[in-house]
N, C-alpha and C. Protein backbone atom coordinates (compact mmCIF):
# COMPACT_ATOMS: atom_id res chain seq x y z
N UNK A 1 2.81 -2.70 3.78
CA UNK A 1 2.82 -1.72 2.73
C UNK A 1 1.40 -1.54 2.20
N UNK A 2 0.93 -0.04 1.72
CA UNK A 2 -0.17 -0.20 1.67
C UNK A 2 -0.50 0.02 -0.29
N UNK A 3 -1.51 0.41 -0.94
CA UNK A 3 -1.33 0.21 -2.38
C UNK A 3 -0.08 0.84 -3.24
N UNK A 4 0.18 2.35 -2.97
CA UNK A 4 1.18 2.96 -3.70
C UNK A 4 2.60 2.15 -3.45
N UNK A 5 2.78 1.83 -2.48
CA UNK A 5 4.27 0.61 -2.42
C UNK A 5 4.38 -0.61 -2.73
N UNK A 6 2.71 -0.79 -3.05
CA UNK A 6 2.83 -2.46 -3.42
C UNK A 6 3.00 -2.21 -5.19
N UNK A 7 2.60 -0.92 -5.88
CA UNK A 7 2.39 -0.63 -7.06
C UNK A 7 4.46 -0.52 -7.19
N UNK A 8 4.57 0.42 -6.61
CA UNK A 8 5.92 0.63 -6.70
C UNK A 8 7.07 -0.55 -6.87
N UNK A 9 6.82 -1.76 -6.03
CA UNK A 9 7.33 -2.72 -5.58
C UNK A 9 7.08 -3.44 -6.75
N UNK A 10 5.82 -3.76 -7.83
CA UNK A 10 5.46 -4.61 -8.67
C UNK A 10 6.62 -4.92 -9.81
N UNK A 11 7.04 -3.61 -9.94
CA UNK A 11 7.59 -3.41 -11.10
C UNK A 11 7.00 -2.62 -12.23
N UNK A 12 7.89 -3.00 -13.38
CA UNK A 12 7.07 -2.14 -14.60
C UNK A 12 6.29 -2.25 -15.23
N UNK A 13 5.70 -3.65 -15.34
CA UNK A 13 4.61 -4.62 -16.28
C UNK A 13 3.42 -3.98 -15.30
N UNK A 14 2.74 -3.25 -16.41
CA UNK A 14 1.11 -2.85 -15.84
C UNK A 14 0.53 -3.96 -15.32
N UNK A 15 0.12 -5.12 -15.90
CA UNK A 15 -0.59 -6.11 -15.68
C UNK A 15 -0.03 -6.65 -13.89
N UNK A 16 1.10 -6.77 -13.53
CA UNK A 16 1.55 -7.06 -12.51
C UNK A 16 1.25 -6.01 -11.36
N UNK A 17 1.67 -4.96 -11.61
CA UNK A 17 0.84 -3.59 -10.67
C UNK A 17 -0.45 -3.64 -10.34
N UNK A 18 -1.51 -3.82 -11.63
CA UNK A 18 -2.68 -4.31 -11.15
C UNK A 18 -2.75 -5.52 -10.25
N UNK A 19 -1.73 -6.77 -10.83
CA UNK A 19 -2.13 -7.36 -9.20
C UNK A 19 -1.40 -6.76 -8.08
N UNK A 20 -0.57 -5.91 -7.98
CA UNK A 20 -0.23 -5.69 -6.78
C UNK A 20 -1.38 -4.83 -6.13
N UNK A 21 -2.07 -3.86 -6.84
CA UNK A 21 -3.32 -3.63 -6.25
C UNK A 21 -3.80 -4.47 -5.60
N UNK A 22 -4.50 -5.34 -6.78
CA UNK A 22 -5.46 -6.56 -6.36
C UNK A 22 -5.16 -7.64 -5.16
N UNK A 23 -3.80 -7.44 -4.56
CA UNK A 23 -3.77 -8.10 -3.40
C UNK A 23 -4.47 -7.81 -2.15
N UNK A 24 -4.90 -6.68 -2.47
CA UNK A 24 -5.97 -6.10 -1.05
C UNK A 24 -7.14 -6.44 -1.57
N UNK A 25 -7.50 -6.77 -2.46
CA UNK A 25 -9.19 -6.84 -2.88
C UNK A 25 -9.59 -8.76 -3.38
N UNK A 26 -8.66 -9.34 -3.65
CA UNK A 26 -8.75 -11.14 -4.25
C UNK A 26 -7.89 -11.62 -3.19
N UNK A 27 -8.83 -12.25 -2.26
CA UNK A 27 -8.54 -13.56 -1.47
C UNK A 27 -8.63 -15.17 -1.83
N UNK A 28 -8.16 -15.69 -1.02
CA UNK A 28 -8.17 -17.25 -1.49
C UNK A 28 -7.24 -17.71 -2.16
N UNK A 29 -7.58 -18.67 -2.88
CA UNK A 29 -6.56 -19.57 -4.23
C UNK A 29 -6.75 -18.47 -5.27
N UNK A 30 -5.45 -18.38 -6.37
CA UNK A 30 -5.89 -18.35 -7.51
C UNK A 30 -6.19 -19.09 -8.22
N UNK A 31 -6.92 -19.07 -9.08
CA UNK A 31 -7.71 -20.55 -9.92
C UNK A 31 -7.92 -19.81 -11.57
N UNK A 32 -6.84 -19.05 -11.84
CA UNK A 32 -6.75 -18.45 -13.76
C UNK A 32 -7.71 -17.53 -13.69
N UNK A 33 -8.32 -16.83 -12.28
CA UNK A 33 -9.58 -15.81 -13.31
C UNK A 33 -9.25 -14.18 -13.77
N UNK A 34 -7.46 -14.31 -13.71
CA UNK A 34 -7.40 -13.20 -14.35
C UNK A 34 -5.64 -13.29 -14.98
N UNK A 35 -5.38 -12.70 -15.95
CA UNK A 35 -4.68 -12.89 -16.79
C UNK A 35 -2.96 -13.67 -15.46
N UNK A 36 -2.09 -14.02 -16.42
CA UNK A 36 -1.45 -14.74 -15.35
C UNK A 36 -0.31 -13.10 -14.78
N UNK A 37 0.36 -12.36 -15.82
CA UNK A 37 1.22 -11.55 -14.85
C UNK A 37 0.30 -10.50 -13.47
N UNK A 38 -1.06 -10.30 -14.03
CA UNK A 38 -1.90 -9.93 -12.64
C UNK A 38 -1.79 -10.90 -11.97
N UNK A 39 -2.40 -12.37 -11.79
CA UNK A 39 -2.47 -13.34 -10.92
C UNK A 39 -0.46 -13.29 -10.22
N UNK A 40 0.11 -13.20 -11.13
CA UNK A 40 2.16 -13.20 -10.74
C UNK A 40 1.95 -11.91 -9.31
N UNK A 41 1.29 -10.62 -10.03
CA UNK A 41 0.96 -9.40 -9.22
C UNK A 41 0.42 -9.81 -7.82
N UNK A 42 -0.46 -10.49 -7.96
CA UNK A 42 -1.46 -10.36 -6.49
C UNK A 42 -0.36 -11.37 -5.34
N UNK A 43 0.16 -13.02 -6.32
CA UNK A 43 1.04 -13.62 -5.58
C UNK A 43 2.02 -12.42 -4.82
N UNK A 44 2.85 -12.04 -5.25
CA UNK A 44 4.09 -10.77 -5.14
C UNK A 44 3.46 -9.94 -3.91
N UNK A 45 2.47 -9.48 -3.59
CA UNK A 45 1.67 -8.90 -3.16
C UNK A 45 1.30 -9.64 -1.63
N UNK A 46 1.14 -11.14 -1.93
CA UNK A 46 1.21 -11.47 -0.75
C UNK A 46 2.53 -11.65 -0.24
N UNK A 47 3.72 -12.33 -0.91
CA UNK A 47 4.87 -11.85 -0.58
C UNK A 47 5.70 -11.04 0.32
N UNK A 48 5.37 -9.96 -0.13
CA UNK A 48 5.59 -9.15 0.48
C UNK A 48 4.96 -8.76 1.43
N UNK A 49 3.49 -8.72 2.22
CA UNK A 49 3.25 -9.02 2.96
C UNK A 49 3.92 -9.92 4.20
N UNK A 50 3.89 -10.98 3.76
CA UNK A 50 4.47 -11.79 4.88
C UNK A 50 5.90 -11.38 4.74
N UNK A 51 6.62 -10.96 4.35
CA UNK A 51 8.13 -10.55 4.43
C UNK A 51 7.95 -9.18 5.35
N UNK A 52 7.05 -8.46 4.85
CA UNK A 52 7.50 -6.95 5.58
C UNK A 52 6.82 -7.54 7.15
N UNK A 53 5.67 -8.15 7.40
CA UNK A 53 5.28 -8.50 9.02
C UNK A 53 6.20 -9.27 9.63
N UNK A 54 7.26 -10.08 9.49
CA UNK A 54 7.79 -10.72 9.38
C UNK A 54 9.62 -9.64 10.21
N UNK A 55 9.68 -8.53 9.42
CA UNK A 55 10.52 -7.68 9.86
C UNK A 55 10.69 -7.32 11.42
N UNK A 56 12.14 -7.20 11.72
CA UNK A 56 11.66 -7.06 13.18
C UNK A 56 11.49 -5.59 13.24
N UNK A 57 11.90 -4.64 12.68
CA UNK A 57 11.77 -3.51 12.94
C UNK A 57 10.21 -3.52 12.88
N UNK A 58 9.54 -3.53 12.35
CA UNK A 58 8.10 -3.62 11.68
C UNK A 58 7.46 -4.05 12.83
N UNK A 59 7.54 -5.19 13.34
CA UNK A 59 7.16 -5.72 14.63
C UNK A 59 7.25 -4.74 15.58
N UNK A 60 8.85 -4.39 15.71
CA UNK A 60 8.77 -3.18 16.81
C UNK A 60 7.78 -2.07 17.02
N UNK A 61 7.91 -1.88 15.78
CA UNK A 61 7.23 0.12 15.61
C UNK A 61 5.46 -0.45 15.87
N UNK A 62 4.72 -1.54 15.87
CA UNK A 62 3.92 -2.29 15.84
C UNK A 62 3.50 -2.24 17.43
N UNK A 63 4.72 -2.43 18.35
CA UNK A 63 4.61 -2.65 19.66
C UNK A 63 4.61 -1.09 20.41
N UNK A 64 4.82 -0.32 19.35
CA UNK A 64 4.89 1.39 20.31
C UNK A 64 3.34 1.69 20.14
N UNK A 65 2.93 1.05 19.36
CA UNK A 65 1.14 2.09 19.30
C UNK A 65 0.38 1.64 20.49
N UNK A 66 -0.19 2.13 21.27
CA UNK A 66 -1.20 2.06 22.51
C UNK A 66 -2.12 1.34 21.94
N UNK A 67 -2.89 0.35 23.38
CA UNK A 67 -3.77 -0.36 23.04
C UNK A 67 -5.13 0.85 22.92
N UNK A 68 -5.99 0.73 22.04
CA UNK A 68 -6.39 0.01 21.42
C UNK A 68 -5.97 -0.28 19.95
N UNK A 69 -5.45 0.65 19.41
CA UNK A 69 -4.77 1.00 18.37
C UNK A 69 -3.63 0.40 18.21
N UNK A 70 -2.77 -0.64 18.96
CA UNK A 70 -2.04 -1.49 18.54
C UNK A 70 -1.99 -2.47 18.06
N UNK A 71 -3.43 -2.86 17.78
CA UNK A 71 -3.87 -4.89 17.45
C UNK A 71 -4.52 -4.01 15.75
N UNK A 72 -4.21 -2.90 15.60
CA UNK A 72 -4.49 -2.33 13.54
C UNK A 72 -3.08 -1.51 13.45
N UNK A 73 -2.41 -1.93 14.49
CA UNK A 73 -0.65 -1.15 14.34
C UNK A 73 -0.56 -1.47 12.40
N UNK A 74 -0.32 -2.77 11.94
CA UNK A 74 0.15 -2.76 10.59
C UNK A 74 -1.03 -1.92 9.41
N UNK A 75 -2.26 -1.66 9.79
CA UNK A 75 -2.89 -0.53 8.97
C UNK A 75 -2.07 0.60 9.12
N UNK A 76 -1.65 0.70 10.51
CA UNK A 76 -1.54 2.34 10.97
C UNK A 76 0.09 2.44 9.82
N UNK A 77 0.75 1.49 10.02
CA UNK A 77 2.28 1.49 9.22
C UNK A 77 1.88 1.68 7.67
N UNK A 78 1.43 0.71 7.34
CA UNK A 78 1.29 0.70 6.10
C UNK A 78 0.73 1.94 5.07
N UNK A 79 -0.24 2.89 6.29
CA UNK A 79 -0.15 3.97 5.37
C UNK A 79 0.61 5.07 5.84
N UNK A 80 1.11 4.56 7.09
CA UNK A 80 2.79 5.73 7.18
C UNK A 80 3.57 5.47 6.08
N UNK A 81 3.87 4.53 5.91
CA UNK A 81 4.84 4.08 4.78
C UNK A 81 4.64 4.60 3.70
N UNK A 82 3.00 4.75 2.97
CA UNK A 82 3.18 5.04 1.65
C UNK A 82 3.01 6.44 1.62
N UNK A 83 2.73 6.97 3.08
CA UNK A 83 3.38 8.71 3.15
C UNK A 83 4.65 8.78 2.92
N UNK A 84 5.56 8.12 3.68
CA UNK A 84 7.03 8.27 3.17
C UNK A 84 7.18 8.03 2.20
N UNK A 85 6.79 7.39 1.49
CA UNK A 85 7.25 6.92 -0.17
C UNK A 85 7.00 8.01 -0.48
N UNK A 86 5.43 8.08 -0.96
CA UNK A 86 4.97 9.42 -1.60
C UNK A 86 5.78 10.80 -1.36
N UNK A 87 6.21 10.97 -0.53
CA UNK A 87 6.85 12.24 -0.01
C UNK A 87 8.24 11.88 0.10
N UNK A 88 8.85 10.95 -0.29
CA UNK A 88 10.54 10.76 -0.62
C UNK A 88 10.06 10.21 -2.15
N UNK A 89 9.29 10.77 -2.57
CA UNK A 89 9.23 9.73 -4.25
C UNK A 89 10.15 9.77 -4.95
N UNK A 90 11.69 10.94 -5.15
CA UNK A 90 12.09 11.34 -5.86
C UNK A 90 13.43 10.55 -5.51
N UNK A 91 13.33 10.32 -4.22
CA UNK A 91 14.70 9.37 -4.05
C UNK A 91 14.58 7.84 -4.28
N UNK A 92 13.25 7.24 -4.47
CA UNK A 92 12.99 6.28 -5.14
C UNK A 92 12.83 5.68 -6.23
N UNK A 93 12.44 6.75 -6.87
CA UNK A 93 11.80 6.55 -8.85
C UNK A 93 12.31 7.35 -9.34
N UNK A 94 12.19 7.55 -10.56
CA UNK A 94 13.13 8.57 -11.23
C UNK A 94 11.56 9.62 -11.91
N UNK A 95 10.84 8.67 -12.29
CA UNK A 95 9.54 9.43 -13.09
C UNK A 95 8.96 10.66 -11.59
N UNK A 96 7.74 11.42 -11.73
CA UNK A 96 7.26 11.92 -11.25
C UNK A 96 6.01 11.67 -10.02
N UNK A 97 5.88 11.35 -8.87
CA UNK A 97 4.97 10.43 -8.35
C UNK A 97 3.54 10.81 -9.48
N UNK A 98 3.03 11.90 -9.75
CA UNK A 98 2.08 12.04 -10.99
C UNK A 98 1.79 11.22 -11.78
N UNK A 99 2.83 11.52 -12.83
CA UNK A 99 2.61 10.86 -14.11
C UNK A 99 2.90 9.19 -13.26
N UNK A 100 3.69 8.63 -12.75
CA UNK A 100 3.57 7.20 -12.12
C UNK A 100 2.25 7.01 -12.08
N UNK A 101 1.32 7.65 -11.11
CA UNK A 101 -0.11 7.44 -10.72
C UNK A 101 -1.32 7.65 -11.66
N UNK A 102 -0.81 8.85 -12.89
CA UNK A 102 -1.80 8.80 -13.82
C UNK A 102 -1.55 7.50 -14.92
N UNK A 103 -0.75 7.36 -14.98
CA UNK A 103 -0.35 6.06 -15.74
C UNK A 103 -1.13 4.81 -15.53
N UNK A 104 -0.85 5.09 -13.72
CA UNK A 104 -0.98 3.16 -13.76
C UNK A 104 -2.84 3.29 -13.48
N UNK A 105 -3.54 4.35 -12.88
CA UNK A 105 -5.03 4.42 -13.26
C UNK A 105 -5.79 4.43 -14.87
N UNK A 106 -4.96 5.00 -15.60
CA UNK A 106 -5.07 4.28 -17.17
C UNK A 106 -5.11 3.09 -17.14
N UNK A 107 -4.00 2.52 -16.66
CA UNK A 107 -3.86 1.37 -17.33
C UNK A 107 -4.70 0.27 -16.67
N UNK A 108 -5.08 0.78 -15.18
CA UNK A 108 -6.33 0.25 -14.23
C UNK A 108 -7.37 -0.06 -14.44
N UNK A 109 -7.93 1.69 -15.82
CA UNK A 109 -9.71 1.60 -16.18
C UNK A 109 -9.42 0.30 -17.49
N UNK A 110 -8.49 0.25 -17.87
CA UNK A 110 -8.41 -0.54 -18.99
C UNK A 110 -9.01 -2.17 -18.99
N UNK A 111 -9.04 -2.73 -17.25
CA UNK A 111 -9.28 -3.38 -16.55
C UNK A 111 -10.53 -3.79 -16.08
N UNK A 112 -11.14 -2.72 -16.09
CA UNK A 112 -12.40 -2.87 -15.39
C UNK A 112 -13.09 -3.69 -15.33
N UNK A 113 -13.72 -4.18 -16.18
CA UNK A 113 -14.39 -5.33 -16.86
C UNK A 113 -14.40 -6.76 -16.06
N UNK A 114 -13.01 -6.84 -15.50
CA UNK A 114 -12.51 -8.12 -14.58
C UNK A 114 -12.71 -7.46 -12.98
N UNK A 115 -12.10 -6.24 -12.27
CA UNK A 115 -12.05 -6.11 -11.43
C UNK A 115 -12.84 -6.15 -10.49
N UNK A 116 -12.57 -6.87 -8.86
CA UNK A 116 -13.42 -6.72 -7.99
C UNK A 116 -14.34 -5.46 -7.74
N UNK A 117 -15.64 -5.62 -7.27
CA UNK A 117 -16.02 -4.32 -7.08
C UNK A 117 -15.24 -3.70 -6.21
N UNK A 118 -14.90 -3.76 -5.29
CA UNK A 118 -14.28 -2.56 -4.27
C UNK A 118 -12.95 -2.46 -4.98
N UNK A 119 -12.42 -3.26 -6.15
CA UNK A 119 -11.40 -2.33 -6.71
C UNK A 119 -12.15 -1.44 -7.84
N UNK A 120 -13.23 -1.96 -8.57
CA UNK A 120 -13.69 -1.36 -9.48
C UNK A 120 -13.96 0.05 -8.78
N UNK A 121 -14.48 0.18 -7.58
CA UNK A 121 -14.86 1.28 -7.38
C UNK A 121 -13.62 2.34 -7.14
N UNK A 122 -12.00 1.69 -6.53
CA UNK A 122 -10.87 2.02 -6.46
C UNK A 122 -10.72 2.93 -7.90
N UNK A 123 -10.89 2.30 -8.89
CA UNK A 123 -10.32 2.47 -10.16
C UNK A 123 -11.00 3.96 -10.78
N UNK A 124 -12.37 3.92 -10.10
CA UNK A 124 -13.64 5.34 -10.82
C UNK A 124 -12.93 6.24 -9.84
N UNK A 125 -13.04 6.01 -8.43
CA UNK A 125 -12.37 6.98 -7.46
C UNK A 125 -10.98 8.24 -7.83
N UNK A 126 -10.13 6.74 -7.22
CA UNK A 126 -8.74 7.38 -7.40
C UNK A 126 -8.23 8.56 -8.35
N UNK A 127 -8.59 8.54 -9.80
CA UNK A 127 -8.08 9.39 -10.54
C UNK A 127 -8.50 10.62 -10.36
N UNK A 128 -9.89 10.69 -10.00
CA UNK A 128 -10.64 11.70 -9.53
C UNK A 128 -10.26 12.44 -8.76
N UNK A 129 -9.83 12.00 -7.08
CA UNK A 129 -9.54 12.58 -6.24
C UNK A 129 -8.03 12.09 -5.56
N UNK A 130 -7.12 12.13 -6.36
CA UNK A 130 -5.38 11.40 -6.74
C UNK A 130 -5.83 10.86 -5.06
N UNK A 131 -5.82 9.77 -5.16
CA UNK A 131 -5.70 9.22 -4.00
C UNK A 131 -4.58 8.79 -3.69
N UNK A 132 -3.80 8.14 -5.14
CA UNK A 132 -2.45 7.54 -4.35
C UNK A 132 -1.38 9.02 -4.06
N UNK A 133 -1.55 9.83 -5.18
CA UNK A 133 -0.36 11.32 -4.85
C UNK A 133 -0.95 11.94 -3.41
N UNK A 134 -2.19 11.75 -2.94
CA UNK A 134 -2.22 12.18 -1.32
C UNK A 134 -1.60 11.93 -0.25
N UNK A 135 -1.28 10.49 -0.65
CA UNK A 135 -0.26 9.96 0.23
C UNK A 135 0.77 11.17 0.88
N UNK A 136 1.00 11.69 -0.20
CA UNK A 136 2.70 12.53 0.16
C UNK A 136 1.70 13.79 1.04
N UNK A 137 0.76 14.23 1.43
CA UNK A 137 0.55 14.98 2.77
C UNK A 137 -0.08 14.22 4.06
N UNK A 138 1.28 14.05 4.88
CA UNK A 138 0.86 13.70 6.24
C UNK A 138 -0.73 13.70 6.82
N UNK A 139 -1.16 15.08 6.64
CA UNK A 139 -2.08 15.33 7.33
C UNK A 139 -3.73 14.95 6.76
N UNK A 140 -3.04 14.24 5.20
CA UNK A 140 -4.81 13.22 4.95
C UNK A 140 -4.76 11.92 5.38
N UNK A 141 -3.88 11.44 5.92
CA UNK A 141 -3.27 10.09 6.94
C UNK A 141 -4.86 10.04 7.66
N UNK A 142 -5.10 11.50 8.59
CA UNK A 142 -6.08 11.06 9.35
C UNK A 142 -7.66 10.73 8.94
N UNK A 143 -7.54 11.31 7.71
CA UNK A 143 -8.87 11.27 6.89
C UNK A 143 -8.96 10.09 6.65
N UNK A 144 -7.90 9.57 5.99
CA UNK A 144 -7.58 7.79 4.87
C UNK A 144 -8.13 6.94 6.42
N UNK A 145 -7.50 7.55 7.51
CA UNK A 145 -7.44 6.42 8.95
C UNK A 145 -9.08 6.57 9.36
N UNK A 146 -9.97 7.55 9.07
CA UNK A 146 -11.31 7.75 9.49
C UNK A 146 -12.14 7.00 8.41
N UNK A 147 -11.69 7.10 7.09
CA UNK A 147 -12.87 6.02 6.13
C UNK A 147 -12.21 4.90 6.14
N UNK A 148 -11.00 4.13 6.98
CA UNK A 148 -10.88 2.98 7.20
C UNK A 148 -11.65 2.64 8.33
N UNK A 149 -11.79 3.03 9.04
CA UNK A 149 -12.40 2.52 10.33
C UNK A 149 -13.96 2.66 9.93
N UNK A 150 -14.46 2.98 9.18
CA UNK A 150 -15.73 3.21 8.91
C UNK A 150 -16.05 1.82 8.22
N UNK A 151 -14.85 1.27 7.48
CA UNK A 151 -14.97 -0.09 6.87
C UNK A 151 -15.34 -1.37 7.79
N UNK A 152 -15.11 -1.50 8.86
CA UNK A 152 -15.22 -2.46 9.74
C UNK A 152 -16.61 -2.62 10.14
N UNK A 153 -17.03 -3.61 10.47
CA UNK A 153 -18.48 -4.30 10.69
C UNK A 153 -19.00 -3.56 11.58
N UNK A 154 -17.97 -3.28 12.99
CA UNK A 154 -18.19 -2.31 13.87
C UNK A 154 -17.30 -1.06 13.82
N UNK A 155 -17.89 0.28 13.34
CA UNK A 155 -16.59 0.99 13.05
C UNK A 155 -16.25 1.38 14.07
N UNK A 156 -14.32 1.32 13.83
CA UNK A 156 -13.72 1.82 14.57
C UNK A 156 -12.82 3.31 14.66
N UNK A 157 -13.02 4.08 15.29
CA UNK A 157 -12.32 5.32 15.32
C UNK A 157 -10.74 5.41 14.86
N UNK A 158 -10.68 4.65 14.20
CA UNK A 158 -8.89 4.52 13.59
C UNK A 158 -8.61 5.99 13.78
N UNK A 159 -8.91 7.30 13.05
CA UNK A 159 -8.12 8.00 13.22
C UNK A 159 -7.69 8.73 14.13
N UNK A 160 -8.57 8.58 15.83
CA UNK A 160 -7.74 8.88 17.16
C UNK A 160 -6.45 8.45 16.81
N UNK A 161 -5.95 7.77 16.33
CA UNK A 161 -4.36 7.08 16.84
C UNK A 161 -3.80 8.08 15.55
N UNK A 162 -4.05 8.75 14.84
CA UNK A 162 -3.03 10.02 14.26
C UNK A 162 -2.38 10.68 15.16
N UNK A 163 -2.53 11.30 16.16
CA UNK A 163 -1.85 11.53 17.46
C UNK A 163 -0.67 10.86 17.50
N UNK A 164 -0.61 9.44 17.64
CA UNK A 164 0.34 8.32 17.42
C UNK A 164 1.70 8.94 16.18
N UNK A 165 1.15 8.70 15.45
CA UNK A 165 1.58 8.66 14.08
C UNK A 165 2.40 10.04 14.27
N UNK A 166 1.62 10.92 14.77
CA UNK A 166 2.50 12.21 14.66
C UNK A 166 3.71 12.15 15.26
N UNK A 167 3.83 11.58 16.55
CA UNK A 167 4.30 11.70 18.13
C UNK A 167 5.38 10.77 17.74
N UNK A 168 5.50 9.90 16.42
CA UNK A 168 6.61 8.83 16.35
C UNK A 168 7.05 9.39 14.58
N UNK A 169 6.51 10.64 14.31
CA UNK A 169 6.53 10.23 13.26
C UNK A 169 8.36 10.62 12.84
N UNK A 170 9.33 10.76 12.86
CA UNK A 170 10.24 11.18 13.04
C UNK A 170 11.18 9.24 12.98
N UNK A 171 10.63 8.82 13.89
CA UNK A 171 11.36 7.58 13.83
C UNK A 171 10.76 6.66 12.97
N UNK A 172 9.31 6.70 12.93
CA UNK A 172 8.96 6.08 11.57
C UNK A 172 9.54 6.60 10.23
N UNK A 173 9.87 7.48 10.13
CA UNK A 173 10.35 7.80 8.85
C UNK A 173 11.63 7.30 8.64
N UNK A 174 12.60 7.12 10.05
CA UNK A 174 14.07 6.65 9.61
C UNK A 174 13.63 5.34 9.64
N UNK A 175 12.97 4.40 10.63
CA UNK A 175 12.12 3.09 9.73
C UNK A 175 11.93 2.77 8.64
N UNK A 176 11.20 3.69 8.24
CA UNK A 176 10.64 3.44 7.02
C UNK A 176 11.87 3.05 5.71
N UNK A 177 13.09 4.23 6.18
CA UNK A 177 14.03 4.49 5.37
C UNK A 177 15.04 3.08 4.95
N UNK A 178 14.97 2.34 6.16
CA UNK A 178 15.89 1.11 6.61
C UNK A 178 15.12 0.22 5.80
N UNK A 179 14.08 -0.01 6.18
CA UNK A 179 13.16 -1.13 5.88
C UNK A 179 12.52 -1.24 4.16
N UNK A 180 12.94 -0.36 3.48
CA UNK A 180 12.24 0.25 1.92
C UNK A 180 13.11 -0.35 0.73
N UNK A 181 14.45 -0.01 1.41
CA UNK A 181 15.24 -1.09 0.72
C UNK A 181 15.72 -2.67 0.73
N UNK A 182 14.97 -3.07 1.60
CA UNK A 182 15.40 -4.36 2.06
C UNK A 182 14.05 -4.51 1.42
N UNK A 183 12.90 -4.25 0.77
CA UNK A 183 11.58 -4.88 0.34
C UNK A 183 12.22 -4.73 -0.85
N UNK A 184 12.63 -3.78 -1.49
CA UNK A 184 13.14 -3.22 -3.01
C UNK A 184 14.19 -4.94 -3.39
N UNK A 185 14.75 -5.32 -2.63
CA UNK A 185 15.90 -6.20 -2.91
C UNK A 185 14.87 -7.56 -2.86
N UNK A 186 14.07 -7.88 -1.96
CA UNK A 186 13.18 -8.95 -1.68
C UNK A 186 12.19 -8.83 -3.27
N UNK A 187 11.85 -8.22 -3.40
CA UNK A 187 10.86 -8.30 -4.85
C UNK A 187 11.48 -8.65 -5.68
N UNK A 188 12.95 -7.84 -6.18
CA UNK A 188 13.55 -8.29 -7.41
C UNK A 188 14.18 -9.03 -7.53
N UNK A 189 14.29 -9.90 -5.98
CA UNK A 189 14.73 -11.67 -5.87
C UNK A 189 13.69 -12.11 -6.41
N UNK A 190 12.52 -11.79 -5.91
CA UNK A 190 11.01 -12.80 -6.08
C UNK A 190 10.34 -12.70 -7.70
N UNK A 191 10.72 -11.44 -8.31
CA UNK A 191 10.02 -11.24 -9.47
C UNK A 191 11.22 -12.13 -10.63
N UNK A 192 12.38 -11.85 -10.27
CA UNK A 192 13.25 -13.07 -11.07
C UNK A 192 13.39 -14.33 -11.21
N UNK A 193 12.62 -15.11 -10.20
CA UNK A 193 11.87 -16.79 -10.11
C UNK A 193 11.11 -17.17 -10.99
């Protein structure tokens, strides 16, 4: 799952959403350096991680992408996924994917002060140019997949494999559909511990 599903997945406590952000940006131990329902957030965050790789469907759809583009298969999912979210938002949440996203970037800059830089820079970005409401058009998939690959030490052309994405996208979406609620039930086991 990539940020908008890990936000979704957090729950309602801002502080916890921010860590569900922050699970892509704070590695390692936690050791208290940020309030505890963020630190609860980022745990949750890995969580779910290892639960959704862990899926066999997930595995499967993992094994259809062509090499070379199959060993970053779970990049390539993870932001299929939060296209489907984004673009089924209404059968998931009741609020507006909008106001959801202007909300929780409020409640993000409120943050700043603590946040990693590459989230800090997340936090100036996003509101600017709705990064998470883009999600819901397919066709910035290949853009999001071209400044990921630009991230790597050696960049890699991630967004050739949109092709991919298109060519399955039909069964990823009933994937997606199977697999969305079985994370929804896994969190609100894990957030009730």
């Amino acid at each position: 799952m990539n940020y908008l599903a890990h936000l979704y997945l957090s729950g309602h406590c801002p502080e916890r959403m921010i860590g569900g952000l922050l699970g892509d940006f704070v590695k390692g131990p936690l050791r208290g350096d940020y309030p505890p329902a963020i630190e609860a957030g980022i745990l949750l965050h890995r969580k779910i991680d290892v639960f959704t790789d862990n899926l066999p469907a997930v595995r499967t759809a993992i094994t259809r992408f062509e090499p070379p583009y199959r060993r970053f298969g779970g990049i390539l999912l993870d932001l299929c996924y939060d296209h489907f979210l984004a673009d089924n938002w209404s059968r998931y949440h009741h609020r507006p994917l909008t106001d959801f996203c202007q909300d929780f970037y409020r409640n993000l800059s409120d943050y700043a002060e603590i946040l990693p830089d590459r989230a800090k820079h997340f936090s100036e970005v996003a509101p600017r140019v709705n990064w998470l409401e883009n999600y819901a058009q397919f066709q910035n998939l290949e853009y999001m997949l071209e400044r990921i690959g630009q991230r790597f030490k050696t960049p890699i052309p991630l967004h050739q494999a949109f092709p991919e994405l298109q060519r399955d996208y039909r069964l990823l979406s009933n994937e997606f559909h199977q697999i969305f609620p079985l994370l929804i039930e896994f969190t609100e086991s894990q957030r009730l511990k």
